[in-house]
Protein backbone atom coordinates (compact mmCIF):
# COMPACT_ATOMS: atom_id res chain seq x y z
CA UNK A 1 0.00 0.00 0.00
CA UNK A 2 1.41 3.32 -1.05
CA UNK A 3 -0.27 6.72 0.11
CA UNK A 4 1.92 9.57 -1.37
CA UNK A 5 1.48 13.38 -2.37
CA UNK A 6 4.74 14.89 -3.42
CA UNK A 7 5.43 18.04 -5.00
CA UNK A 8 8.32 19.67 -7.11
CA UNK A 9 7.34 23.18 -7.31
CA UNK A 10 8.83 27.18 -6.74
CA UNK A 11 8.33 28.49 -3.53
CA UNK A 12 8.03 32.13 -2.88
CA UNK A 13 11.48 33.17 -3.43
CA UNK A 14 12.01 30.97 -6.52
CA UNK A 15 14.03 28.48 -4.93
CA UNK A 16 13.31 24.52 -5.93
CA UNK A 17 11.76 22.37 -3.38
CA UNK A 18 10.62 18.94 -2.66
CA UNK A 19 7.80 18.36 -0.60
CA UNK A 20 6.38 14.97 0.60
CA UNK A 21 3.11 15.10 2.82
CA UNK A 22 1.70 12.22 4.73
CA UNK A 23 3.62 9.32 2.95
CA UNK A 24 3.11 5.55 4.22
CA UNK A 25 3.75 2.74 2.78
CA UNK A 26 3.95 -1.17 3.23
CA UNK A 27 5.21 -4.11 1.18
CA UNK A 28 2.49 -6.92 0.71
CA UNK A 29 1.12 -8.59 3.74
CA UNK A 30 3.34 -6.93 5.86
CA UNK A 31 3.32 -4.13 8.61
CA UNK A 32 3.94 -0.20 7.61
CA UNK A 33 7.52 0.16 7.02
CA UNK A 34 6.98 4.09 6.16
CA UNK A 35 4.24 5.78 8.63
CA UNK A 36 3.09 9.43 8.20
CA UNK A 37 6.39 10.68 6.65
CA UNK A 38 6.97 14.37 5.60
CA UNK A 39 9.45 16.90 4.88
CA UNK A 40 10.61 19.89 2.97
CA UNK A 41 13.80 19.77 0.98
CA UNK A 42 15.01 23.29 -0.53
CA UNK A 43 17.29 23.32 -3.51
CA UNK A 44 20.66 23.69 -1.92
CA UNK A 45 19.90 22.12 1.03
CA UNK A 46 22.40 19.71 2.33
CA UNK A 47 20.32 16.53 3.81
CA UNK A 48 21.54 13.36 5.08
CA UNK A 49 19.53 10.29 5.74
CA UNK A 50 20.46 8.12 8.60
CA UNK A 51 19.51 5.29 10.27
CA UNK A 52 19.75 1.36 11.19
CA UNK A 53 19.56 -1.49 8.94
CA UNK A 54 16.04 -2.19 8.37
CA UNK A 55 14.41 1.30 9.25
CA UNK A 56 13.35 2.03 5.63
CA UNK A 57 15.89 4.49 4.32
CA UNK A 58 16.21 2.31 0.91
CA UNK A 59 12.27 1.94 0.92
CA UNK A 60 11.96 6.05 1.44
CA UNK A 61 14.14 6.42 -1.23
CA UNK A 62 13.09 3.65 -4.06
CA UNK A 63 9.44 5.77 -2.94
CA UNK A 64 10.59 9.12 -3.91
CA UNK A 65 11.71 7.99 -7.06
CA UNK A 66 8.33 6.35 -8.30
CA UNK A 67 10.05 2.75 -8.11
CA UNK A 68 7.84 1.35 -5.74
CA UNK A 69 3.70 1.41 -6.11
């Protein structure tokens, strides 16, 4: 199950950003790996993603870029 709304747009000073409101998301007959995520990303914004094995960095990431449905 995939619940996404993402957005690539301008904000008021022109600067690129991506948005990603209310994403969750679980393989087949399994529990939510990705519950109620969002954030704001602003074109030169340095961001690192962290965490342990098996917290769903991979999954957040194969989400963002329309790999997984």
């Amino acid at each position: 199950m995939l619940l996404l709304h993402m957005e690539y747009k301008r904000d008021r000073t022109g600067m690129e950003v991506i948005n990603v409101k209310n994403l969750f998301f679980s393989y087949p007959e399994s529990a939510e790996i990705l519950t109620d995520i969002s954030f704001c990303i602003e074109k030169g914004q340095k961001v690192a993603l962290a965490g342990p094995n098996g917290s769903g960095k991979t999954t957040l990431l194969l989400n963002l870029a329309g790999l997984l449905r």
